[in-house]
Protein backbone atom coordinates (compact mmCIF):
# COMPACT_ATOMS: atom_id res chain seq x y z
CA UNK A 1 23.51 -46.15 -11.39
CA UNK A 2 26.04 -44.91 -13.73
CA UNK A 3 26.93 -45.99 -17.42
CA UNK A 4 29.15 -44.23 -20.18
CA UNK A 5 27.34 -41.97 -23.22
CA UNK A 6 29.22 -40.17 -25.33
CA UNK A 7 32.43 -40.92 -24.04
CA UNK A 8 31.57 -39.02 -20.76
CA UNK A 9 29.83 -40.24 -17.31
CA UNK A 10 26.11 -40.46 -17.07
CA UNK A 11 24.15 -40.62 -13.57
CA UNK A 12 20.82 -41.95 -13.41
CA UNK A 13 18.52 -39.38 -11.45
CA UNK A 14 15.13 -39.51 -10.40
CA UNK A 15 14.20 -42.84 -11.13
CA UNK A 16 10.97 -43.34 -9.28
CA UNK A 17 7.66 -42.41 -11.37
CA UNK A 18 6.04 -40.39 -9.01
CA UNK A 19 3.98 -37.19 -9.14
CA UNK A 20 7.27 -35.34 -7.14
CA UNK A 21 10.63 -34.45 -7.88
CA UNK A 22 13.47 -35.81 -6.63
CA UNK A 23 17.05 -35.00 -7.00
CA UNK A 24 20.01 -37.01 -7.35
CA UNK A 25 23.75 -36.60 -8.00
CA UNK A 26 25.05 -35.64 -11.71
CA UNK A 27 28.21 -36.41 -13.85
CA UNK A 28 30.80 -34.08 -13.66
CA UNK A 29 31.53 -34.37 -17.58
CA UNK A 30 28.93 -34.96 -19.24
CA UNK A 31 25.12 -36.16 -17.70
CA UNK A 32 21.45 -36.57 -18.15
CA UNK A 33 19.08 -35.18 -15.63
CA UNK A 34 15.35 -36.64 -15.30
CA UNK A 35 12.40 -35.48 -13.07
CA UNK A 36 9.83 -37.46 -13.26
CA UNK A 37 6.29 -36.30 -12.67
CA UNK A 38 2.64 -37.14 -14.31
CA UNK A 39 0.26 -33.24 -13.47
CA UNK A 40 0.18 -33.13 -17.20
CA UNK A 41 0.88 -35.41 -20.41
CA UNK A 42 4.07 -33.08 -21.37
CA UNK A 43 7.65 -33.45 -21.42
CA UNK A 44 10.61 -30.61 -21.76
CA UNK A 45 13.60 -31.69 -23.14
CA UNK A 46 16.97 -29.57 -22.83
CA UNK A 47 20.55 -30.00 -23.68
CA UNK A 48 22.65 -27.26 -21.84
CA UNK A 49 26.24 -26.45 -22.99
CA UNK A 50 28.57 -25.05 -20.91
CA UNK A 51 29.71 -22.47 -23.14
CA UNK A 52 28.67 -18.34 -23.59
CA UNK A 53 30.03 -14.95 -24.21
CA UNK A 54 32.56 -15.40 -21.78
CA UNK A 55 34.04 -18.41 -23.53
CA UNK A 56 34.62 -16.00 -26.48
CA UNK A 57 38.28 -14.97 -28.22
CA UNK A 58 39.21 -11.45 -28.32
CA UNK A 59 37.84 -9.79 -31.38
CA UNK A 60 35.56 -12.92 -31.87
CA UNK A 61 32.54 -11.41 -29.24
CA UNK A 62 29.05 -12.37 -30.35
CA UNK A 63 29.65 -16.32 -31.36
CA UNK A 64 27.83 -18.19 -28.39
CA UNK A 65 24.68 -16.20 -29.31
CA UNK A 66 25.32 -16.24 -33.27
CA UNK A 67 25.72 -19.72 -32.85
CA UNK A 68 22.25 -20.28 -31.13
CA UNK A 69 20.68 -18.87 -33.74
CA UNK A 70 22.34 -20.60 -36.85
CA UNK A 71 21.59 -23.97 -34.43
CA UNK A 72 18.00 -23.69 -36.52
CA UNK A 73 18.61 -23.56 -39.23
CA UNK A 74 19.56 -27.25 -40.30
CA UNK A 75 21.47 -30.35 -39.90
CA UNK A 76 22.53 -32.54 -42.26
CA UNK A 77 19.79 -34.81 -42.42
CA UNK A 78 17.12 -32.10 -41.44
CA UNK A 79 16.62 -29.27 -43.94
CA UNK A 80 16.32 -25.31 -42.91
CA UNK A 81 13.06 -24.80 -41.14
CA UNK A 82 12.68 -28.75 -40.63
CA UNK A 83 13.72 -28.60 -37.14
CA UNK A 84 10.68 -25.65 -36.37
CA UNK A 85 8.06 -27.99 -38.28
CA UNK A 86 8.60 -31.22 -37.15
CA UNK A 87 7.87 -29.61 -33.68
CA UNK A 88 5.32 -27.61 -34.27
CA UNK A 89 3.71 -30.67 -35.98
CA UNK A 90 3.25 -31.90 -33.10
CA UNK A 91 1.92 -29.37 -30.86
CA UNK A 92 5.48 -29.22 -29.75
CA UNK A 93 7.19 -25.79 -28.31
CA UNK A 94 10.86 -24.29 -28.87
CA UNK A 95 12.96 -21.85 -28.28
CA UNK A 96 16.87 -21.42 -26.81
CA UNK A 97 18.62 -18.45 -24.93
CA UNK A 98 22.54 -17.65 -24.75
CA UNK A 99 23.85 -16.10 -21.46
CA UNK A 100 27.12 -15.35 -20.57
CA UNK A 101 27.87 -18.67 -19.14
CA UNK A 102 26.22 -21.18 -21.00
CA UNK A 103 23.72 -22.02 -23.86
CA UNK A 104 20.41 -23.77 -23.50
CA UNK A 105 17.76 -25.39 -25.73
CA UNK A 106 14.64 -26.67 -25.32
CA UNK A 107 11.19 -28.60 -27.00
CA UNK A 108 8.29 -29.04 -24.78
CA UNK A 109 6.15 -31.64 -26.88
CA UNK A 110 3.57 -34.50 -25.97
CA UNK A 111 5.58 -37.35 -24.01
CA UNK A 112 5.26 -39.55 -26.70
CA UNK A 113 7.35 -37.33 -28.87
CA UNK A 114 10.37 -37.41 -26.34
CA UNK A 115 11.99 -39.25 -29.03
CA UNK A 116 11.62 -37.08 -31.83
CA UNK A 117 12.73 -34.23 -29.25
CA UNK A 118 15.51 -36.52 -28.53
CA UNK A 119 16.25 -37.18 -31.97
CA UNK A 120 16.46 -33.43 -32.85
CA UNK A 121 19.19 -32.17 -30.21
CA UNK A 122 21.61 -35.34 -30.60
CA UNK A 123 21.52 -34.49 -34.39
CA UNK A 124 22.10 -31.05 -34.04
CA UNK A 125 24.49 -31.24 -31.35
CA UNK A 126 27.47 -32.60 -33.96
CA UNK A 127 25.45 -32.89 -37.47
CA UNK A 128 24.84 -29.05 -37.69
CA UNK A 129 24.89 -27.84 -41.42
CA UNK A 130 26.73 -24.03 -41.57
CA UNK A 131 25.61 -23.11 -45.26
CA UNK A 132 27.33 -20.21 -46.02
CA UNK A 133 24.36 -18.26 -47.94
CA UNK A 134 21.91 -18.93 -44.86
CA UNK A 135 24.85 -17.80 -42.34
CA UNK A 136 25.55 -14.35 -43.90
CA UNK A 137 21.83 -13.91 -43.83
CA UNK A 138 21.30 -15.29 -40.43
CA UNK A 139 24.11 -12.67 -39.35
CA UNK A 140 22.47 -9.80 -40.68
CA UNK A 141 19.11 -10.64 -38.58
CA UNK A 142 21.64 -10.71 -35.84
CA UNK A 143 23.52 -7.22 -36.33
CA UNK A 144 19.59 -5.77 -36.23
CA UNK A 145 19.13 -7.14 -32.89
CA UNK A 146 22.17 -5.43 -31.86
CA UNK A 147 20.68 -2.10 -33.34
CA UNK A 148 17.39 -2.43 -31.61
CA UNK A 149 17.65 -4.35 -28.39
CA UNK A 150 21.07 -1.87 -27.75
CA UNK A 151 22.23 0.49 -29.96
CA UNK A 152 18.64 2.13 -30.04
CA UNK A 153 18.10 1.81 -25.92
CA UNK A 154 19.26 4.44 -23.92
CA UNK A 155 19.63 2.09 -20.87
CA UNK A 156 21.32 -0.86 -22.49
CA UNK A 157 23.42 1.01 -24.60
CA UNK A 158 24.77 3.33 -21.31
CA UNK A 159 24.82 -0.07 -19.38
CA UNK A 160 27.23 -1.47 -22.04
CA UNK A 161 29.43 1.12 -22.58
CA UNK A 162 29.88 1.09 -18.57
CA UNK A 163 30.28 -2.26 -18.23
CA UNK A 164 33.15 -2.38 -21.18
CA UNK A 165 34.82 0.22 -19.21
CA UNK A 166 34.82 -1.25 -16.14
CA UNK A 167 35.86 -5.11 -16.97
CA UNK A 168 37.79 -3.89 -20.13
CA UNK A 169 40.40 -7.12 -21.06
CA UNK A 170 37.65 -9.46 -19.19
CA UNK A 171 35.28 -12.23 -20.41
CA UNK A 172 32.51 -9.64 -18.89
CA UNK A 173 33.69 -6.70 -21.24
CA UNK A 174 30.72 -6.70 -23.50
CA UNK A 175 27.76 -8.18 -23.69
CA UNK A 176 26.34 -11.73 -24.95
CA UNK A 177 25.50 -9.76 -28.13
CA UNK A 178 29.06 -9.31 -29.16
CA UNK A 179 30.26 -5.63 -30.77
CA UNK A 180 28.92 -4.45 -34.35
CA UNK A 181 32.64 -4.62 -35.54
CA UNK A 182 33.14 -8.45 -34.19
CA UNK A 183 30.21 -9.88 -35.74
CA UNK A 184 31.06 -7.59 -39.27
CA UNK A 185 34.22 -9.48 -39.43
CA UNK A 186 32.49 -13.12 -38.31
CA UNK A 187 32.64 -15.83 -40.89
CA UNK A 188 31.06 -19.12 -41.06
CA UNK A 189 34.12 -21.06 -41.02
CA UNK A 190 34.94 -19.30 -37.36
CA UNK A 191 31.09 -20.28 -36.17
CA UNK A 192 31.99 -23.87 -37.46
CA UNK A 193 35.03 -24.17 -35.29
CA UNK A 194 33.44 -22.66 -32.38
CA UNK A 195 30.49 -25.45 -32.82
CA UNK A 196 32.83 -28.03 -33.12
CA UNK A 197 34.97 -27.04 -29.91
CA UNK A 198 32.45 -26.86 -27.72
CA UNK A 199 29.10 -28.54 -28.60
CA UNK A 200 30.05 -31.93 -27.03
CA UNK A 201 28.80 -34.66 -24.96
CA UNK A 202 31.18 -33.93 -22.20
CA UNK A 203 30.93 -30.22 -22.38
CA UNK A 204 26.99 -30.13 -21.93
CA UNK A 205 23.79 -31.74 -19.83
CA UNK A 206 20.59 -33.40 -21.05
CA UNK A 207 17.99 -32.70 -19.09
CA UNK A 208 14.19 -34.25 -19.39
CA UNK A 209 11.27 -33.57 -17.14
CA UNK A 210 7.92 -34.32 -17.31
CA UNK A 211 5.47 -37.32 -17.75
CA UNK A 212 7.97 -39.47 -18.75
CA UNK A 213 9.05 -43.16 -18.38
CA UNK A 214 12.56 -43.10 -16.68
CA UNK A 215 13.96 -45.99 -18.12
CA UNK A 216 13.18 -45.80 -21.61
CA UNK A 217 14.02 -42.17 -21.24
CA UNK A 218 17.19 -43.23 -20.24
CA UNK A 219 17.43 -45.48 -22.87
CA UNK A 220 16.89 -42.91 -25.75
CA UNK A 221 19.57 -40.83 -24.27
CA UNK A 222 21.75 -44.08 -24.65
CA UNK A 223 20.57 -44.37 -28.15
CA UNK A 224 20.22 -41.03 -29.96
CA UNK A 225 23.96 -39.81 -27.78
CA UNK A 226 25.76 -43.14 -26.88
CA UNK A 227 28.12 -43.09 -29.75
CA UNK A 228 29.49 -39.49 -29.21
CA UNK A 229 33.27 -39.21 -28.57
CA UNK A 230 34.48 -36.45 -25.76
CA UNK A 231 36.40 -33.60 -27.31
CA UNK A 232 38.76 -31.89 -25.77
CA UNK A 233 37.50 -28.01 -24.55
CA UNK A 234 39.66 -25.53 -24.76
CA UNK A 235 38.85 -22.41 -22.95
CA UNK A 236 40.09 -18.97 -23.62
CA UNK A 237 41.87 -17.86 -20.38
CA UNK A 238 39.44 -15.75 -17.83
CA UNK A 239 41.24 -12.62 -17.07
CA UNK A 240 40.14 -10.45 -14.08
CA UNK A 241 40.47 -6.79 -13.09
CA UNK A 242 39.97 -5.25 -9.53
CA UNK A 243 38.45 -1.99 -9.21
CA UNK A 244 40.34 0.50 -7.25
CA UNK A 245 38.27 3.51 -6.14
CA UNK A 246 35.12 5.13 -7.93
CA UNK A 247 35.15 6.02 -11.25
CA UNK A 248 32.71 8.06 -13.46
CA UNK A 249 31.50 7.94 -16.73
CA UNK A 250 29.57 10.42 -17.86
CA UNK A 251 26.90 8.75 -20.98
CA UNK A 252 24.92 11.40 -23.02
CA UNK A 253 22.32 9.70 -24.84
CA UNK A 254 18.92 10.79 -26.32
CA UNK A 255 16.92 10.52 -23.02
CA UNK A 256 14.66 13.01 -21.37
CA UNK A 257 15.50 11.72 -17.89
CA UNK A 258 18.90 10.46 -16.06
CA UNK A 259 19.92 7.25 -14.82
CA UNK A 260 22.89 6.30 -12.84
CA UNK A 261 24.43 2.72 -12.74
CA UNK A 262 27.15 1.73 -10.05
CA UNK A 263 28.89 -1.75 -10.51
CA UNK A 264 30.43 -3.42 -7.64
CA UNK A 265 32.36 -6.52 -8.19
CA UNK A 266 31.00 -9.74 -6.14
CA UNK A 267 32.14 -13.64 -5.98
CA UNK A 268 31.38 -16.27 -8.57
CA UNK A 269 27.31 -17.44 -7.92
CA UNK A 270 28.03 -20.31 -5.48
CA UNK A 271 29.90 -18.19 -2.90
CA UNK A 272 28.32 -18.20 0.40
CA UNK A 273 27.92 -14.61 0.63
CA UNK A 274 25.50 -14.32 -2.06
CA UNK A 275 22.40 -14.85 -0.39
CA UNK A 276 23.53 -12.01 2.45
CA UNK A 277 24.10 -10.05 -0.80
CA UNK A 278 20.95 -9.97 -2.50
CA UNK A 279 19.47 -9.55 1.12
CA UNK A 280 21.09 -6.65 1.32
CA UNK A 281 20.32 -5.31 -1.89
CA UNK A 282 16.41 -5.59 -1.14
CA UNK A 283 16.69 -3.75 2.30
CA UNK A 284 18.73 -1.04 1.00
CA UNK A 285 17.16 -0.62 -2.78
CA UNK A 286 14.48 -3.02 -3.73
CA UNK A 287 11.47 -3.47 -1.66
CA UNK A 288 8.38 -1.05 -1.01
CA UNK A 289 9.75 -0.19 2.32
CA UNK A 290 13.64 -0.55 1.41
CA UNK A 291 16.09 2.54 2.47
CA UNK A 292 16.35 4.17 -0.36
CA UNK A 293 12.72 4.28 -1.34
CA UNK A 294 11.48 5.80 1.91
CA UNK A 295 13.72 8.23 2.23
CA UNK A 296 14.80 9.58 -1.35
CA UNK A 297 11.16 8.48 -3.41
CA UNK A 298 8.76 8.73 -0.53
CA UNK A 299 10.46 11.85 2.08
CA UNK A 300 12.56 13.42 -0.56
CA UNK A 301 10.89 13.24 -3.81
CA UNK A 302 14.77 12.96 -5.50
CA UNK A 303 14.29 9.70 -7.54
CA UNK A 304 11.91 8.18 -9.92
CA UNK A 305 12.39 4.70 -8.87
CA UNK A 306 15.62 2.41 -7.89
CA UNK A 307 16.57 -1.13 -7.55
CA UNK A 308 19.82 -3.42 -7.54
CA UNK A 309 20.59 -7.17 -9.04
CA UNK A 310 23.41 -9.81 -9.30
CA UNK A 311 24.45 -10.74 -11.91
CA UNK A 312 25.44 -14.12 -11.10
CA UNK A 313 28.19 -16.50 -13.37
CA UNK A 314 30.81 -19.48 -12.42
CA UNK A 315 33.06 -16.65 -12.90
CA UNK A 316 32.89 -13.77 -10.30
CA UNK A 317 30.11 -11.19 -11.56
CA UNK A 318 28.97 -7.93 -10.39
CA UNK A 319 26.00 -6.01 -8.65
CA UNK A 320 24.45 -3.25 -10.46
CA UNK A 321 22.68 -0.37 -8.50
CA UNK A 322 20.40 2.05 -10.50
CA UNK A 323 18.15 5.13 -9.68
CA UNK A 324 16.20 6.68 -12.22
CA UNK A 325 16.23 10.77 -11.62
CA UNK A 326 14.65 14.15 -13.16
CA UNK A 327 17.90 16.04 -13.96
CA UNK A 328 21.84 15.58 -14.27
CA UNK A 329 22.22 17.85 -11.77
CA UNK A 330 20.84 15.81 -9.12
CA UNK A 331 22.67 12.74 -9.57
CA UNK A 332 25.84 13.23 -7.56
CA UNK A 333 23.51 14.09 -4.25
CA UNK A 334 21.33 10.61 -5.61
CA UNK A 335 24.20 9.13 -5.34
CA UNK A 336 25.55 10.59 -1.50
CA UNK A 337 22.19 10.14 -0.52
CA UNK A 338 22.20 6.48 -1.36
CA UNK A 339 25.63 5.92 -0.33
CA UNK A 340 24.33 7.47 3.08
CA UNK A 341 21.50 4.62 3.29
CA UNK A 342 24.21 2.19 2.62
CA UNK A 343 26.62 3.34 5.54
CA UNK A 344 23.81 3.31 8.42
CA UNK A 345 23.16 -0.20 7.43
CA UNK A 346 26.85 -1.33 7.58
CA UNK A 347 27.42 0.87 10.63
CA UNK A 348 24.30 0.22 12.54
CA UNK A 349 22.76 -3.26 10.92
CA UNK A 350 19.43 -3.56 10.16
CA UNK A 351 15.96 -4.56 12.09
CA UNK A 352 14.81 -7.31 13.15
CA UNK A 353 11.36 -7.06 10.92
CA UNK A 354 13.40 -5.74 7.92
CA UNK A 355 15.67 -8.84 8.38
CA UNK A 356 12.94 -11.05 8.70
CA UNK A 357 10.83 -9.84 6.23
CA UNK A 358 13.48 -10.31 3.35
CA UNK A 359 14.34 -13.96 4.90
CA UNK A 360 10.54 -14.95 4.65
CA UNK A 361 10.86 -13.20 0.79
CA UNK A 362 13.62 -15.16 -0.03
CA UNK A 363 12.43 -18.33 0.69
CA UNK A 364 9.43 -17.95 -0.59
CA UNK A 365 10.73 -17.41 -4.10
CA UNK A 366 12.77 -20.43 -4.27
CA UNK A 367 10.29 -22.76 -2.39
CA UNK A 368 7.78 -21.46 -4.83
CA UNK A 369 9.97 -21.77 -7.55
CA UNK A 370 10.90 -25.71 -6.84
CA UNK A 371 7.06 -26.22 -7.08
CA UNK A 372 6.71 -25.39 -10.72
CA UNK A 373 8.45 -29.01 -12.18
CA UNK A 374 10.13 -27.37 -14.98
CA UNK A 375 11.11 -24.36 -13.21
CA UNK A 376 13.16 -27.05 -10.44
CA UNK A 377 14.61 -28.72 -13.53
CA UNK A 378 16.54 -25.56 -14.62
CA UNK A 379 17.63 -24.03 -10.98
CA UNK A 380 19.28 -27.64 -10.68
CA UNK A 381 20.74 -28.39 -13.64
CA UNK A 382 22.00 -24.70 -14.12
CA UNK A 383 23.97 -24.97 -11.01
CA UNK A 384 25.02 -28.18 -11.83
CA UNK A 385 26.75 -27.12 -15.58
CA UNK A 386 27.75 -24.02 -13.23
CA UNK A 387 29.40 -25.40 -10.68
CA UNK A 388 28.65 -29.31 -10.49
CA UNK A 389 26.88 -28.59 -7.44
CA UNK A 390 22.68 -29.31 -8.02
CA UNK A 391 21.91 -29.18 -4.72
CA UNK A 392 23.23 -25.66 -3.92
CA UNK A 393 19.76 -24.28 -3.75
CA UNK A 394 19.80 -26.21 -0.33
CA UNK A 395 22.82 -24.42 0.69
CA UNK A 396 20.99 -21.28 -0.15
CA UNK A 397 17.60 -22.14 2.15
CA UNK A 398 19.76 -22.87 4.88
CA UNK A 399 22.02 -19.65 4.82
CA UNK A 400 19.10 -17.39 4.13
CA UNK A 401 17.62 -19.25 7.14
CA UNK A 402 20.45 -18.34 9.50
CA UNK A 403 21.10 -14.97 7.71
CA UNK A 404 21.80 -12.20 10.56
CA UNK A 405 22.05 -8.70 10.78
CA UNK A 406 25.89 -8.99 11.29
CA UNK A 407 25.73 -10.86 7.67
CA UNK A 408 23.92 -8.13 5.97
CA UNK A 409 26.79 -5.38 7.74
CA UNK A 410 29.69 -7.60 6.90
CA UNK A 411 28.94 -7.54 2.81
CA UNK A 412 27.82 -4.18 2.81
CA UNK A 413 31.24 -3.18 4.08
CA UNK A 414 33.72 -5.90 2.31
CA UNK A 415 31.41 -5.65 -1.21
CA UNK A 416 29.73 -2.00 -1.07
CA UNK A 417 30.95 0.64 1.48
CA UNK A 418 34.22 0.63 0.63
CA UNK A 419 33.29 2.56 -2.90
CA UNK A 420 35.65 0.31 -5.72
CA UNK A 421 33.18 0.88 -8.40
CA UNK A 422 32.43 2.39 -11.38
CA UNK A 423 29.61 5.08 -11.90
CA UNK A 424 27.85 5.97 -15.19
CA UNK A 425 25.46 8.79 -15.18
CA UNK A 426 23.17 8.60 -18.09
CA UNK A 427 21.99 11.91 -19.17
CA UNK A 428 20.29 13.60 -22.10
CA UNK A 429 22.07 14.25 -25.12
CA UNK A 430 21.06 17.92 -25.17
């Protein structure tokens, strides 16, 4: 069933009332998603937008996240701290996050308040009231989260300055935060015409799960959204960079032990490979019994502790590989040593209980994962705003499934082995 909101294409999901979920197709522009389910008298209500840090100008870094905050701080018909209240009133929950490819907000409040939840996010979504006075303020709270959560970590702040570095002239040269000097020069007037370009019906996703009533759910979307016009999104363009070779930064900082980071550049989150990816990463780095541990934290006694993640993005992202050791001397033989791990798996592949171990791992997070109703709700409509595809978590079972040794030795040597990255060795100041 399909009908037009907001100038954009709805698709009606999930329609039985039943204590499971079920998933159905979404709009491409702009949709609702609904899971229906009755454990508990609770609903959450999102709106995603497809916009974050790498939707940013040059020079303009930060907005996506200093917009999420100013988003609370009044409409036009609610007042500055209304929005907080009117929630909390009613035993309601809220919060909102900014990554760097997309924006999300949420209320988790009786089901009978899906309306007033409702009620909130259309308003805010094109009513939002940018009061200059509260702005500059709200700014300032902003630049101290920058000095805190980065500027006064050791890890982040070595993490950032390798990152910039490495995707310099990319949307993944700096963080979500934005740089100190961006958000000195931000004005209200900029945040406004950020808002305005891409907080739109067709540019984001409703989503509602929970002990709710499908089609008067449906119906409130119609009436609290239906008279929204599409607006035209206008995207900076994505530049990319390819590494060529290693490079090494070398990142004093006030620290009494090193770190080292290593990014390696990897496909956009939908590609196929991914699942082989992280595989890989687990038997090589990030299990008890993983390569690395057992021979340079267990045998060796060279490392404090190691690990590896993707960073995953509709946009092609990276892997980051850290080990945490005792003195800068030791990290360039940290670094062979690992390196050494890595070329015995490409080269000679892995086990067959290593293989199967991380397949039964696997699995079990995301089976576990779809149990929890609210968790499902966000792995399907993220990859849906991501990449209009809800159902890839399907496609993931199924190649994690039939993942093979071969698999794990093809990405290590077309993603890893052949050593385009960049290195940053965090080390003390002193």
């Amino acid at each position: 069933m399909e009908f037009n909101v907001g100038g954009g294409r709805f698709e009606e999901v999930a329609l039985d009332r039943v204590c499971s979920p079920r998933a159905d197709a979404l709009g491409h522009r702009s949709a609702h998603r609904l899971i229906s389910y009755c454990t508990v008298p609770l609903v959450k209500v999102q709106v995603w937008y497809k916009v974050g840090s790498i939707d940013e100008e040059e020079g303009r870094t930060g907005s996506a996240h200093l917009l999420e905050h100013e988003m609370f701080n009044g409409t036009e018909a609610l007042g500055k701290g209304e929005i907080d209240e009117l929630i909390t009133s009613v035993g309601g929950q809220l919060n909102a996050g900014t990554y760097y490819d997309y924006t999300v907000y949420y209320e988790i409040v009786p089901s009978a308040k899906l309306e007033l939840a409702l009620a909130i996010e259309a308003d805010r979504m094109r009513n939002l009231k940018i009061d200059p006075v509260d702005f500059y303020r709200e700014l300032e709270v902003v630049k101290q989260e920058r000095r805190q959560r980065i500027e006064n970590n050791y890890i982040q702040s070595g993490w950032e300055e390798l990152q910039s570095a490495a995707f310099a002239g990319t949307p993944l040269g700096h963080f979500v935060i934005g740089w100190m000097e961006d958000l000195n020069n931000m004005t209200h007037d900029y945040i406004r015409s950020f808002y305005e370009m891409f907080y739109a019906p067709n540019n984001a996703i409703v989503a509602i799960s929970g002990d709710v009533d499908p089609q008067e759910a449906i119906a409130l979307v119609e009436k609290y959204f239906g008279d929204y016009e599409p607006m035209e999104i206008k995207r900076p363009i994505y530049a990319e960079t390819k590494f060529e070779g290693e490079k090494i930064l070398r990142l004093p900082r006030i620290t009494r032990y090193t770190l080292m980071l290593q990014l390696y550049q990897i496909p956009r989150g939908d590609h196929e490979d991914l699942p082989a990816i992280e595989a890989l990463l687990d038997i090589w780095l990030n299990s008890e019994s993983s390569r690395v541990v057992n021979e340079l934290y267990y045998k060796r006694g060279m490392i404090l502790g190691c690990g590896g993640f993707v960073n995953t993005l509709r946009i092609p992202g990276y892997a980051l590989v850290y080990a945490f050791g005792y003195k800068e001397d030791d990290l360039d033989q940290i670094k062979a040593a690992m390196d050494e791990e890595l070329r015995k798996i490409a080269e000679e592949g892995v086990s067959e209980e290593e293989l199967e171990k991380v397949k039964k791992a696997r699995l079990k997070e995301i089976i576990f994962g779809l149990k929890d109703i609210r968790e499902f709700s966000d792995v399907i409509v993220l990859s849906a705003l991501r990449y209009d595809d809800p159902y890839l978590y399907k496609k993931q079972i199924e190649t994690i499934s039939k993942l093979t040794s071969e698999d794990i030795q093809r990405v290590a040597k077309q993603y890893f082995l052949s050593m385009d990255r960049y290195v940053g060795y965090i080390v003390p100041k002193n």
